[in-house]
ModelCIF file with pLDDT and N, C-alpha, C, O atoms, coordinates in Angstrom:
data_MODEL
#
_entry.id   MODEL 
#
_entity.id                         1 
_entity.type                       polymer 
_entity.pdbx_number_of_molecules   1 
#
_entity_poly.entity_id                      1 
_entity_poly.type                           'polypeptide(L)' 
_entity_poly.nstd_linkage                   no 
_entity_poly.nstd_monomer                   no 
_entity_poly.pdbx_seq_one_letter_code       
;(UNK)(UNK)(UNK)(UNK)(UNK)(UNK)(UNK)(UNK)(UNK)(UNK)(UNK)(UNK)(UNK)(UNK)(UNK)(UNK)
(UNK)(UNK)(UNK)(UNK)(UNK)(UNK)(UNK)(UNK)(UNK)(UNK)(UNK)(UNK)(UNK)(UNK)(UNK)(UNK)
(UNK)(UNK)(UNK)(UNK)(UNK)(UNK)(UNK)(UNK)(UNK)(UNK)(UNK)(UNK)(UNK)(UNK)(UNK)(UNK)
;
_entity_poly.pdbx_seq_one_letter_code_can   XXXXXXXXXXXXXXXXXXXXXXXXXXXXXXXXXXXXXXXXXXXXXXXX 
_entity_poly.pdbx_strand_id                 A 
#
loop_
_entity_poly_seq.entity_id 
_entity_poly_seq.num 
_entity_poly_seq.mon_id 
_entity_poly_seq.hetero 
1 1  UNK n 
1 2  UNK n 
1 3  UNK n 
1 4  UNK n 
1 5  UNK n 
1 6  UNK n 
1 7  UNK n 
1 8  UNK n 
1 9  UNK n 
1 10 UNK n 
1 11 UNK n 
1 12 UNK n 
1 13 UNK n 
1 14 UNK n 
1 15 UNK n 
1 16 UNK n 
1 17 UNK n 
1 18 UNK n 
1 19 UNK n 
1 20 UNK n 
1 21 UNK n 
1 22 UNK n 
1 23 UNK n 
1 24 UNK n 
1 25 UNK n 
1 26 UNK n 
1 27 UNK n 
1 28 UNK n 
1 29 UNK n 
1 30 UNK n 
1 31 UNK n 
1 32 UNK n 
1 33 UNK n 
1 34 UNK n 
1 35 UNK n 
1 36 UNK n 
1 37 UNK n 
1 38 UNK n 
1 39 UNK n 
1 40 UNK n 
1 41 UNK n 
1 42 UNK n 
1 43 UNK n 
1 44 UNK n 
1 45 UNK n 
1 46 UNK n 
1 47 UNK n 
1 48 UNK n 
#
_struct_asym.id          A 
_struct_asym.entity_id   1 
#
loop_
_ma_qa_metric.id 
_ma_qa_metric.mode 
_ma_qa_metric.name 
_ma_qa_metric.software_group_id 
_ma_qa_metric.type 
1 global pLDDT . pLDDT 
2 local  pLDDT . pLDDT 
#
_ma_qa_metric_global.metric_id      1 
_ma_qa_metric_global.metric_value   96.12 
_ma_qa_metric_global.model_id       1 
_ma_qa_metric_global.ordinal_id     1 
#
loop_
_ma_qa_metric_local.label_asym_id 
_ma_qa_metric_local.label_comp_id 
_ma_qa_metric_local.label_seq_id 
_ma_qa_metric_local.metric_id 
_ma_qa_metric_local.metric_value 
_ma_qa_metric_local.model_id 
_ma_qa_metric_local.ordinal_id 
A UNK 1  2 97.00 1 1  
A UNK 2  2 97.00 1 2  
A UNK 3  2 97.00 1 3  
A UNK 4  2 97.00 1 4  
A UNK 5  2 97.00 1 5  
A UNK 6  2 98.00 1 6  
A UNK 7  2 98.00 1 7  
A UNK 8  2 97.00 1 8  
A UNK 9  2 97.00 1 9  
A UNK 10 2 98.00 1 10 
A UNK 11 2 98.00 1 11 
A UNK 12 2 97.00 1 12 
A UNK 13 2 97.00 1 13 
A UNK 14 2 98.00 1 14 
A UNK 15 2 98.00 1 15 
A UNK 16 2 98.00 1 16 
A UNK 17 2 98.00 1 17 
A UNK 18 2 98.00 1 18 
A UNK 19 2 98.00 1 19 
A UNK 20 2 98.00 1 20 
A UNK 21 2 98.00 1 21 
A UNK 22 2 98.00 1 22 
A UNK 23 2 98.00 1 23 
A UNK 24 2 98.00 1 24 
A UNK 25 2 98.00 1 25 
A UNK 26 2 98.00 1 26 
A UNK 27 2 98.00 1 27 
A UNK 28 2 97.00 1 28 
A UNK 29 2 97.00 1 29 
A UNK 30 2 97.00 1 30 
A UNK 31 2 96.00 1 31 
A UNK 32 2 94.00 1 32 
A UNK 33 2 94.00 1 33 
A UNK 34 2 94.00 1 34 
A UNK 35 2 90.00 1 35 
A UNK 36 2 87.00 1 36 
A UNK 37 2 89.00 1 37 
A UNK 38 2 88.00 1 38 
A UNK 39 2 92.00 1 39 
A UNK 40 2 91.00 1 40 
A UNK 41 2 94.00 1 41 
A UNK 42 2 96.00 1 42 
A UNK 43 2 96.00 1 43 
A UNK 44 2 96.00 1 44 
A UNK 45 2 97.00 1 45 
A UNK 46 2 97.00 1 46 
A UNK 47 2 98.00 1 47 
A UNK 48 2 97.00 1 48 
#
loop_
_atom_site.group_PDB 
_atom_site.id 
_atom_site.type_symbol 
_atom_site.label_atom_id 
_atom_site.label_alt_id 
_atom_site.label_comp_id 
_atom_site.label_asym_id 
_atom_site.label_entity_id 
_atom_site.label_seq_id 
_atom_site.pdbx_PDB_ins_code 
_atom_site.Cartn_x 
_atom_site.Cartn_y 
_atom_site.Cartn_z 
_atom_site.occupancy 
_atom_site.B_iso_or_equiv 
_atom_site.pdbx_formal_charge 
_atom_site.auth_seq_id 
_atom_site.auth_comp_id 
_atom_site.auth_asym_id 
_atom_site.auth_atom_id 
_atom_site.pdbx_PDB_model_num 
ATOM 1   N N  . UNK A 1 1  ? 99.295  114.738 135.337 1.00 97.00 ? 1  UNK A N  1 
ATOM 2   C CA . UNK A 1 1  ? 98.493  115.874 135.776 1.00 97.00 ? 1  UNK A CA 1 
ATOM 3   C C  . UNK A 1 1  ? 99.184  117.127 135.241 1.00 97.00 ? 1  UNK A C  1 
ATOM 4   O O  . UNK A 1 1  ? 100.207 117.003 134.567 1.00 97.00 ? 1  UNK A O  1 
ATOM 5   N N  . UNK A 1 2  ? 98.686  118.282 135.502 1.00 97.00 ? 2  UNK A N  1 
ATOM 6   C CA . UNK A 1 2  ? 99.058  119.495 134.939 1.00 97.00 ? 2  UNK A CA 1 
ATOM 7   C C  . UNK A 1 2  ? 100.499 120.024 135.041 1.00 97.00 ? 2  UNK A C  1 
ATOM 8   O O  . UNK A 1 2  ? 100.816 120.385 136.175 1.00 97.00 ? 2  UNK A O  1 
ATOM 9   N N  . UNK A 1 3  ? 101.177 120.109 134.349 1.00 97.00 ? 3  UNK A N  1 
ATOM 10  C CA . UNK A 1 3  ? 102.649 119.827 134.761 1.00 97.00 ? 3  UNK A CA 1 
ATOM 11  C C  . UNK A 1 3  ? 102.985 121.159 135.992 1.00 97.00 ? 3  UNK A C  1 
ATOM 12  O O  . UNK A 1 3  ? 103.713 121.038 136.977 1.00 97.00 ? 3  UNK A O  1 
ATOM 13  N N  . UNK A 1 4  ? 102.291 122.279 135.617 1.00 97.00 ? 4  UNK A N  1 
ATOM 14  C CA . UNK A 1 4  ? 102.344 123.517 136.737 1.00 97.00 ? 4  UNK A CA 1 
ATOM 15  C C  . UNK A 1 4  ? 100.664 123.823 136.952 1.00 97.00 ? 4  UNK A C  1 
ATOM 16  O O  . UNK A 1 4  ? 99.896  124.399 136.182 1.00 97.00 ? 4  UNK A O  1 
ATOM 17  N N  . UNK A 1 5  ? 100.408 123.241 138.234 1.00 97.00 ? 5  UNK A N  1 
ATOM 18  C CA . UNK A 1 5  ? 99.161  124.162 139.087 1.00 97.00 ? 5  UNK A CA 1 
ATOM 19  C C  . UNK A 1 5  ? 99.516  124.687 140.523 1.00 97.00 ? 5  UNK A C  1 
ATOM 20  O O  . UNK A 1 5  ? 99.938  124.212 141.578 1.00 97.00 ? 5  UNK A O  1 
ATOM 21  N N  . UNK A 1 6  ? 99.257  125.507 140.192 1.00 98.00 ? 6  UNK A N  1 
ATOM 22  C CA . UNK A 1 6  ? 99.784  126.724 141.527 1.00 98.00 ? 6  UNK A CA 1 
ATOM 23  C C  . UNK A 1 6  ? 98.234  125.905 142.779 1.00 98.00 ? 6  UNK A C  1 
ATOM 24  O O  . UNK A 1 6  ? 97.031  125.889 142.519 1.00 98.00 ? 6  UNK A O  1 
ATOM 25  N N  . UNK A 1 7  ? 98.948  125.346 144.060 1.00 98.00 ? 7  UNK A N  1 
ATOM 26  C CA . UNK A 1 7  ? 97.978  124.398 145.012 1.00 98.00 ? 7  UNK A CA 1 
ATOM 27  C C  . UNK A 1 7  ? 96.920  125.250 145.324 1.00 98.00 ? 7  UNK A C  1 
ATOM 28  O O  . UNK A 1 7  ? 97.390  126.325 145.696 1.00 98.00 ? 7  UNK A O  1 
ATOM 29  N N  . UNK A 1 8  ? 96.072  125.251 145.334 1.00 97.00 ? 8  UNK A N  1 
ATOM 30  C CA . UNK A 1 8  ? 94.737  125.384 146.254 1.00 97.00 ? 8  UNK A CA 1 
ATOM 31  C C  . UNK A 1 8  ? 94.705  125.166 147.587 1.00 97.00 ? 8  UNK A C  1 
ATOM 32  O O  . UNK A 1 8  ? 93.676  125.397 148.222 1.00 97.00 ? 8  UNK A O  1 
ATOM 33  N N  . UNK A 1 9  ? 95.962  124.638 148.247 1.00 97.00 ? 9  UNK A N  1 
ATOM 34  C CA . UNK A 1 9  ? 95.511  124.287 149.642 1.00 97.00 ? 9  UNK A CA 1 
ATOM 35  C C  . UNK A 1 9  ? 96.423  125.097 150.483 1.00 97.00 ? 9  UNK A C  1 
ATOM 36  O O  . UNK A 1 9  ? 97.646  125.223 150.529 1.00 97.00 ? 9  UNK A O  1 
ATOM 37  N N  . UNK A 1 10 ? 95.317  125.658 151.202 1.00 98.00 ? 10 UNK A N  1 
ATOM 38  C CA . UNK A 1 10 ? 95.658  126.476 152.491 1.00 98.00 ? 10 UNK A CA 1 
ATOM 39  C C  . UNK A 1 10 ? 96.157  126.154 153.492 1.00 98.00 ? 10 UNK A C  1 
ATOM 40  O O  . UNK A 1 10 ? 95.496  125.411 154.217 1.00 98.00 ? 10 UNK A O  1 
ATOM 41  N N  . UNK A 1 11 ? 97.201  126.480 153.832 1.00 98.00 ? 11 UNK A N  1 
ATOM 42  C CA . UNK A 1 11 ? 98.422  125.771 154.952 1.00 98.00 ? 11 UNK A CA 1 
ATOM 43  C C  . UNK A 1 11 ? 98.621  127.181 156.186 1.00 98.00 ? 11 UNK A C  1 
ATOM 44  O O  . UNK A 1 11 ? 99.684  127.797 156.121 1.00 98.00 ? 11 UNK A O  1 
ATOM 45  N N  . UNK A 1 12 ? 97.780  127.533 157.047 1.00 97.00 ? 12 UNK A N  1 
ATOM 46  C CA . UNK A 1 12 ? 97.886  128.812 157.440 1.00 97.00 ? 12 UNK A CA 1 
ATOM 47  C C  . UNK A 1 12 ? 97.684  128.612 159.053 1.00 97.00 ? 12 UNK A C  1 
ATOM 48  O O  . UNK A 1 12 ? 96.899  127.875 159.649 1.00 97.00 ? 12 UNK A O  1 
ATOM 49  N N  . UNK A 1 13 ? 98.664  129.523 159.550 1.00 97.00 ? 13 UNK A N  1 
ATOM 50  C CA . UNK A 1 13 ? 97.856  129.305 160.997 1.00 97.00 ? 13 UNK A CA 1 
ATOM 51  C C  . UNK A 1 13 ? 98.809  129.150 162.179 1.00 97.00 ? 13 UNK A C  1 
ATOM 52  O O  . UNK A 1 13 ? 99.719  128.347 161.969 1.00 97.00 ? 13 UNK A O  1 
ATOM 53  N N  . UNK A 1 14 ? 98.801  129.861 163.623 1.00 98.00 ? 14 UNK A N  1 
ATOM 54  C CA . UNK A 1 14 ? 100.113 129.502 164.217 1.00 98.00 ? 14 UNK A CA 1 
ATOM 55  C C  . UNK A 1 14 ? 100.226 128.023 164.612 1.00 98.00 ? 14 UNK A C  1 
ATOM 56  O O  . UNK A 1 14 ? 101.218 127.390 164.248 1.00 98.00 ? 14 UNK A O  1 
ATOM 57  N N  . UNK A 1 15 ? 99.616  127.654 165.071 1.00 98.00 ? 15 UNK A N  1 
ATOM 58  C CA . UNK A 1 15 ? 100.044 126.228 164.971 1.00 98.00 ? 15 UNK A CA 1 
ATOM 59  C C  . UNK A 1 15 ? 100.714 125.461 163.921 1.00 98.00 ? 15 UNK A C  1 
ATOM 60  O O  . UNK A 1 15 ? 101.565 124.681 164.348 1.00 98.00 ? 15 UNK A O  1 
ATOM 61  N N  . UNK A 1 16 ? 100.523 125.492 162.504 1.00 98.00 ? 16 UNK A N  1 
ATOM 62  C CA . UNK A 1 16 ? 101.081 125.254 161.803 1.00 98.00 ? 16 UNK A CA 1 
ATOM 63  C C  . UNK A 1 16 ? 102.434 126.081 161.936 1.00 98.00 ? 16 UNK A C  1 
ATOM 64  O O  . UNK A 1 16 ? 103.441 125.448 161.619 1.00 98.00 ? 16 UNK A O  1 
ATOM 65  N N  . UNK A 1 17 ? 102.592 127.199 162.292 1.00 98.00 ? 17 UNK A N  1 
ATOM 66  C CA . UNK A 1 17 ? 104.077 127.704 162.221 1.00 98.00 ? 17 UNK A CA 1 
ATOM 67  C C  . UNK A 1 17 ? 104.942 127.213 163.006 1.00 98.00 ? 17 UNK A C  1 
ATOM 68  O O  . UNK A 1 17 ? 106.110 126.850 162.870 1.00 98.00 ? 17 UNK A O  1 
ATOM 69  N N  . UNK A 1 18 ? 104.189 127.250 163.879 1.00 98.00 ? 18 UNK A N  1 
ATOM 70  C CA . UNK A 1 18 ? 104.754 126.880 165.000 1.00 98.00 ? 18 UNK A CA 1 
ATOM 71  C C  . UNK A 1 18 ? 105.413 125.326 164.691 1.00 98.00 ? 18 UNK A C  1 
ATOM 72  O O  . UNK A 1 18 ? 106.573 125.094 165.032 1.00 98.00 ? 18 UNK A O  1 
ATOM 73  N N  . UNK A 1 19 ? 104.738 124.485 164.147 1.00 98.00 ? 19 UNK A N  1 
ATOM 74  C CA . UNK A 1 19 ? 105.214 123.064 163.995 1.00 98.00 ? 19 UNK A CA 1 
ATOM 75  C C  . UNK A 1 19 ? 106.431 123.102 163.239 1.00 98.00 ? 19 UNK A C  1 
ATOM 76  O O  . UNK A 1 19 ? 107.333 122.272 163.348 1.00 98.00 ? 19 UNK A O  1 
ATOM 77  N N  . UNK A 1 20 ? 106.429 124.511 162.139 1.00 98.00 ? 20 UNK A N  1 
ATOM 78  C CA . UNK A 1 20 ? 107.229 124.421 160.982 1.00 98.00 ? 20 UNK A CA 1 
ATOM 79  C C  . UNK A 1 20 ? 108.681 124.949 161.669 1.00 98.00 ? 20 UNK A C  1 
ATOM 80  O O  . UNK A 1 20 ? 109.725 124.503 161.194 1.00 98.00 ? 20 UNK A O  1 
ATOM 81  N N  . UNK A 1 21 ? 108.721 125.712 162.565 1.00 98.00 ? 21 UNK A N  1 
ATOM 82  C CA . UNK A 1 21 ? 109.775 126.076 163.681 1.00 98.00 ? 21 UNK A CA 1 
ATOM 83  C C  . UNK A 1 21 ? 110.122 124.522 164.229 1.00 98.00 ? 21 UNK A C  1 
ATOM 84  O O  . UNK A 1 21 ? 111.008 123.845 163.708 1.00 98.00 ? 21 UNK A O  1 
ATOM 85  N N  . UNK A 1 22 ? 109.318 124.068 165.324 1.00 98.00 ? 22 UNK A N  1 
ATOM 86  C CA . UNK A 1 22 ? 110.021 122.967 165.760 1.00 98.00 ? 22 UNK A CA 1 
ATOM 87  C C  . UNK A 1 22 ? 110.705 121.944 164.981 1.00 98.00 ? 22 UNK A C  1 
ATOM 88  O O  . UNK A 1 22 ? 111.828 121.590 165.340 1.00 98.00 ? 22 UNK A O  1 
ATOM 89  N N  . UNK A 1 23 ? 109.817 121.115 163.326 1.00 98.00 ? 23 UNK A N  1 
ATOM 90  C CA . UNK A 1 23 ? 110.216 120.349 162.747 1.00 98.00 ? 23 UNK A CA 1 
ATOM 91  C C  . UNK A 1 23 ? 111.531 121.067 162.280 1.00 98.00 ? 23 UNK A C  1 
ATOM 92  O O  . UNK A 1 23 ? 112.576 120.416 162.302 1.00 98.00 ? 23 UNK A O  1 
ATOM 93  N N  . UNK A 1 24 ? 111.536 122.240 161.902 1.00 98.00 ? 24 UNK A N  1 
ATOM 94  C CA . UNK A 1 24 ? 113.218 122.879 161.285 1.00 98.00 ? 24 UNK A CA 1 
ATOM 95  C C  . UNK A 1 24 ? 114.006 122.680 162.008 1.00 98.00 ? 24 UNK A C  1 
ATOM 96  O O  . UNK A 1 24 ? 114.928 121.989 161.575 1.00 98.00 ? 24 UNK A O  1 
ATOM 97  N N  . UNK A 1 25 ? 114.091 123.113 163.356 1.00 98.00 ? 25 UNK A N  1 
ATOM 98  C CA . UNK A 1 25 ? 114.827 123.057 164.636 1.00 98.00 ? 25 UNK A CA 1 
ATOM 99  C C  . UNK A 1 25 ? 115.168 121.929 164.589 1.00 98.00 ? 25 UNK A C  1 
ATOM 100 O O  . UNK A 1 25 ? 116.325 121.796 164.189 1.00 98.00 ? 25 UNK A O  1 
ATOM 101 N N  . UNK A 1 26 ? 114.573 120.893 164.866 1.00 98.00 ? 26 UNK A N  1 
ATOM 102 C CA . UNK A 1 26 ? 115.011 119.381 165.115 1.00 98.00 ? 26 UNK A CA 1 
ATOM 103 C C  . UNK A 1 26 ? 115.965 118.930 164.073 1.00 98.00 ? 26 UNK A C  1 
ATOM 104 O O  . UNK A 1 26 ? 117.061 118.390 164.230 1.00 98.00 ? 26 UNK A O  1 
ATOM 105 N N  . UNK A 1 27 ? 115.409 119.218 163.090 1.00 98.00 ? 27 UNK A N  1 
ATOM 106 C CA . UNK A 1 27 ? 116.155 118.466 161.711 1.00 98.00 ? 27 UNK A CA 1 
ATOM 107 C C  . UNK A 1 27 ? 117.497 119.390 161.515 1.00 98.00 ? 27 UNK A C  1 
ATOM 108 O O  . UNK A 1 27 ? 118.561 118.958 161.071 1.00 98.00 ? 27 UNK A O  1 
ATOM 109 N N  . UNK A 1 28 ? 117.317 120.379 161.817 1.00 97.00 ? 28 UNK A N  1 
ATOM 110 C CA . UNK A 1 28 ? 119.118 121.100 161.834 1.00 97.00 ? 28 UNK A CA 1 
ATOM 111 C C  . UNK A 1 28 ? 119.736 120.361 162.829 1.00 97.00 ? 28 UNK A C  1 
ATOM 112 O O  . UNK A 1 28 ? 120.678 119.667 162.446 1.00 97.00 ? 28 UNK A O  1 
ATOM 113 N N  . UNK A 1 29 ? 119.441 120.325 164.064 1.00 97.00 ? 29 UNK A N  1 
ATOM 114 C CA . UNK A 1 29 ? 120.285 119.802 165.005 1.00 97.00 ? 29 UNK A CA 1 
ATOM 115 C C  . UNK A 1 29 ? 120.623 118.707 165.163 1.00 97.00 ? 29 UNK A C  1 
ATOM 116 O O  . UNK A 1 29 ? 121.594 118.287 165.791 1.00 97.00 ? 29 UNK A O  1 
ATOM 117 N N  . UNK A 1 30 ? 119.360 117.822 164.253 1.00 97.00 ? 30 UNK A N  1 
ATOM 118 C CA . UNK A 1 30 ? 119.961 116.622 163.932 1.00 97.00 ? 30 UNK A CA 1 
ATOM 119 C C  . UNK A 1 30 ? 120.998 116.213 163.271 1.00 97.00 ? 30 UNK A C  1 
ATOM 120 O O  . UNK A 1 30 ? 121.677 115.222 163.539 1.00 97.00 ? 30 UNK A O  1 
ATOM 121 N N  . UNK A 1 31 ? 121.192 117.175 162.144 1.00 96.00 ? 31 UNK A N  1 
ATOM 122 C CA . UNK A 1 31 ? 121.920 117.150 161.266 1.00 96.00 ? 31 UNK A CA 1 
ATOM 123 C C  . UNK A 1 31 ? 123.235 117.533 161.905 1.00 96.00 ? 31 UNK A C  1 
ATOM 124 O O  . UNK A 1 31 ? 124.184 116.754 161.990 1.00 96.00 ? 31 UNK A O  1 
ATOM 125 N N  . UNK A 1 32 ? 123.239 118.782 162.352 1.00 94.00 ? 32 UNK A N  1 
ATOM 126 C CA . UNK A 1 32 ? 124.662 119.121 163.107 1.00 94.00 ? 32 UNK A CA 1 
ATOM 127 C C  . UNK A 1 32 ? 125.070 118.284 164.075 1.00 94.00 ? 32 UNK A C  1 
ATOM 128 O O  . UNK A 1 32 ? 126.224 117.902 163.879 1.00 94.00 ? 32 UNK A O  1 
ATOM 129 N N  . UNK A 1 33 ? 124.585 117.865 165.012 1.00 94.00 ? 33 UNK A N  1 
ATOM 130 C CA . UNK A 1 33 ? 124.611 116.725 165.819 1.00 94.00 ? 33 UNK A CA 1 
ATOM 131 C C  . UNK A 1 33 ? 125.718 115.806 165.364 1.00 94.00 ? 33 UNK A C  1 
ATOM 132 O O  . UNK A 1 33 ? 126.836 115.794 165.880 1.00 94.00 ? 33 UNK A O  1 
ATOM 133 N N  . UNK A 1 34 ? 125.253 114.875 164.155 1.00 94.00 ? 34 UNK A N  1 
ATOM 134 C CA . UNK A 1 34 ? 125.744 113.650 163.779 1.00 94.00 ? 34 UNK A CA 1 
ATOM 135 C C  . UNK A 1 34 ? 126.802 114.446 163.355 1.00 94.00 ? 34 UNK A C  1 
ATOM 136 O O  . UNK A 1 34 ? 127.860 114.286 163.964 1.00 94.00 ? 34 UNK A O  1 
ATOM 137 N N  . UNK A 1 35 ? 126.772 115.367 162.345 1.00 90.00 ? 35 UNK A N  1 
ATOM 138 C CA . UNK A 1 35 ? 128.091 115.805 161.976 1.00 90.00 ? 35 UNK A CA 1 
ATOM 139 C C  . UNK A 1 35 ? 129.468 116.403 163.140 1.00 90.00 ? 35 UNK A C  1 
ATOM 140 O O  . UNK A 1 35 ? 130.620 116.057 162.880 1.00 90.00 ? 35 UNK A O  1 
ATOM 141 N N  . UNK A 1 36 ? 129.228 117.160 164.193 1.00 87.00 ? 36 UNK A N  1 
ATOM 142 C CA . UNK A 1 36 ? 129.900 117.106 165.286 1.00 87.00 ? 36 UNK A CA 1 
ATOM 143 C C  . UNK A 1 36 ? 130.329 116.059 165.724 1.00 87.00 ? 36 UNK A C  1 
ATOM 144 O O  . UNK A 1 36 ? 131.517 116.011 166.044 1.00 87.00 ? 36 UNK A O  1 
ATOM 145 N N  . UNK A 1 37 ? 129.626 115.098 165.844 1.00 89.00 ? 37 UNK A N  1 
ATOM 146 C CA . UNK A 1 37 ? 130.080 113.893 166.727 1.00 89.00 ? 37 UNK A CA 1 
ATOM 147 C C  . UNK A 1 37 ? 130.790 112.552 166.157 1.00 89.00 ? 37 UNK A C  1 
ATOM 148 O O  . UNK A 1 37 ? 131.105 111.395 166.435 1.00 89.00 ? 37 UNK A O  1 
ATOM 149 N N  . UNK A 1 38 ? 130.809 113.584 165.124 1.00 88.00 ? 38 UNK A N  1 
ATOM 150 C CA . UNK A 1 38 ? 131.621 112.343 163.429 1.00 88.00 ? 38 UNK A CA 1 
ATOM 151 C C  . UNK A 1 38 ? 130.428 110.940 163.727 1.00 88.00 ? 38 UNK A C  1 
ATOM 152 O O  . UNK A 1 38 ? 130.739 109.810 164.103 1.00 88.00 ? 38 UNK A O  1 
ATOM 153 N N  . UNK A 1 39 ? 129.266 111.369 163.473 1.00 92.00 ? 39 UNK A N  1 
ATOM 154 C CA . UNK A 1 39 ? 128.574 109.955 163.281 1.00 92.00 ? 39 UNK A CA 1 
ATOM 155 C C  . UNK A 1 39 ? 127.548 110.268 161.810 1.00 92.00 ? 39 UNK A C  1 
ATOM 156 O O  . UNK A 1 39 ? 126.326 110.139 161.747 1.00 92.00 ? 39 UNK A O  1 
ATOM 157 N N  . UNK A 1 40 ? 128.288 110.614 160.941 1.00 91.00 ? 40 UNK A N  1 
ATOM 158 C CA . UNK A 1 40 ? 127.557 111.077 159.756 1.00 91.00 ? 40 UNK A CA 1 
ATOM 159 C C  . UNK A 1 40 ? 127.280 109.961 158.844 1.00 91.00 ? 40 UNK A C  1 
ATOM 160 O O  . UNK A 1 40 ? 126.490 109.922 157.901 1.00 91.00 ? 40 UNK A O  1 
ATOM 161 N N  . UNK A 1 41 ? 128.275 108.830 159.413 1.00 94.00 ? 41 UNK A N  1 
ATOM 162 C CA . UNK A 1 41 ? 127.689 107.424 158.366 1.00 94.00 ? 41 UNK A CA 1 
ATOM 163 C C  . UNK A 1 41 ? 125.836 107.235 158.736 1.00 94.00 ? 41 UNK A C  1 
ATOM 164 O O  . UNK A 1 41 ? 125.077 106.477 158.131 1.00 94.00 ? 41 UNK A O  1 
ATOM 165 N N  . UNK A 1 42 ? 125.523 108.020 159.706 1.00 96.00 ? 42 UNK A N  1 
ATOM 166 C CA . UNK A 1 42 ? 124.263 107.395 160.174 1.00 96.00 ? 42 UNK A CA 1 
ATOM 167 C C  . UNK A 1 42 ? 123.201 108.125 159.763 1.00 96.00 ? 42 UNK A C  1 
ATOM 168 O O  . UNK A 1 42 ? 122.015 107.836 159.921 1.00 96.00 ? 42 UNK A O  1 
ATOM 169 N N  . UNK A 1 43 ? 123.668 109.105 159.219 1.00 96.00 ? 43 UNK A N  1 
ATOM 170 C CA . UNK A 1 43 ? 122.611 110.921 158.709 1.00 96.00 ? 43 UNK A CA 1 
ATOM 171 C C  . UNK A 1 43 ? 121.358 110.012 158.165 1.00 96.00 ? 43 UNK A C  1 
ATOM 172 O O  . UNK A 1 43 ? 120.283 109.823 158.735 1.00 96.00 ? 43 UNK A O  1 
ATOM 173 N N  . UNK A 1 44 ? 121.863 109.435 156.734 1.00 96.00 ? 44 UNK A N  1 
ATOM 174 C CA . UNK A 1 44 ? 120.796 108.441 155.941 1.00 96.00 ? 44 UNK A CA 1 
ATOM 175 C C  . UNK A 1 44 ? 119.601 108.014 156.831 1.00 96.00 ? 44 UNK A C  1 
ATOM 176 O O  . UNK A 1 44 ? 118.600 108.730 156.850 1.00 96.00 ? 44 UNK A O  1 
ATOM 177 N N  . UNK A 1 45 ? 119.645 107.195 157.364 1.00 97.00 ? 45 UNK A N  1 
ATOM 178 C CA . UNK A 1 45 ? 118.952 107.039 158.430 1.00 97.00 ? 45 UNK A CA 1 
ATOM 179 C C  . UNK A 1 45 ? 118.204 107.769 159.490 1.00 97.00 ? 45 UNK A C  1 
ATOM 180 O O  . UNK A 1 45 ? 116.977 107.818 159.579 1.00 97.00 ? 45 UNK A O  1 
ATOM 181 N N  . UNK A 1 46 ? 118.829 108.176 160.066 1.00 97.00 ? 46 UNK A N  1 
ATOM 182 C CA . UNK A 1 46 ? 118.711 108.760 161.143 1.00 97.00 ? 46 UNK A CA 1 
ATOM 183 C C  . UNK A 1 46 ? 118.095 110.530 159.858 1.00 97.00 ? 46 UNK A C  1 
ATOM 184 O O  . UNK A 1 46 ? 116.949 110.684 160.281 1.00 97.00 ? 46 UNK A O  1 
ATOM 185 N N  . UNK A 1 47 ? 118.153 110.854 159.539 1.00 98.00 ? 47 UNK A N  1 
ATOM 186 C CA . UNK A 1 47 ? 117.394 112.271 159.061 1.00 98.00 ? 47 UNK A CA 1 
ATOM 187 C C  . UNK A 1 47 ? 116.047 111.353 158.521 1.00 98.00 ? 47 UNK A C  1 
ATOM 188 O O  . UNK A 1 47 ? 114.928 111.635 158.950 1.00 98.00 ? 47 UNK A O  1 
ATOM 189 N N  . UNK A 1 48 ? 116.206 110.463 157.745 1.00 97.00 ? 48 UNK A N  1 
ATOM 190 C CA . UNK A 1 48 ? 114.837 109.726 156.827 1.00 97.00 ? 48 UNK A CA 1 
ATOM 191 C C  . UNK A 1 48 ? 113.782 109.440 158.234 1.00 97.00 ? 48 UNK A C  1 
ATOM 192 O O  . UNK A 1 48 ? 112.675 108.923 158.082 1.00 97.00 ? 48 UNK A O  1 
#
């Protein structure tokens, strides 16, 4: 397909922000989490 097309699709809206706040939130703290608690063999996983 076109190697650069700028998307057409409209991603707008608080709800959508709002999701984009919580999913960030989670996934940092997930991340810091395992790393605090020295359980970072498990990130792989556990972030996927």
């Amino acid at each position: 397909v076109p190697a650069v097309a700028w998307s057409r699709t409209e991603r707008t809206g608080g709800n959508l922000w709002l999701a984009e706040a919580v999913a960030t939130a989670g996934l940092v703290v997930l991340v810091f989490a395992l790393a605090r608690t020295g359980r970072t063999t498990a990130a792989p996983a556990a972030v996927g």
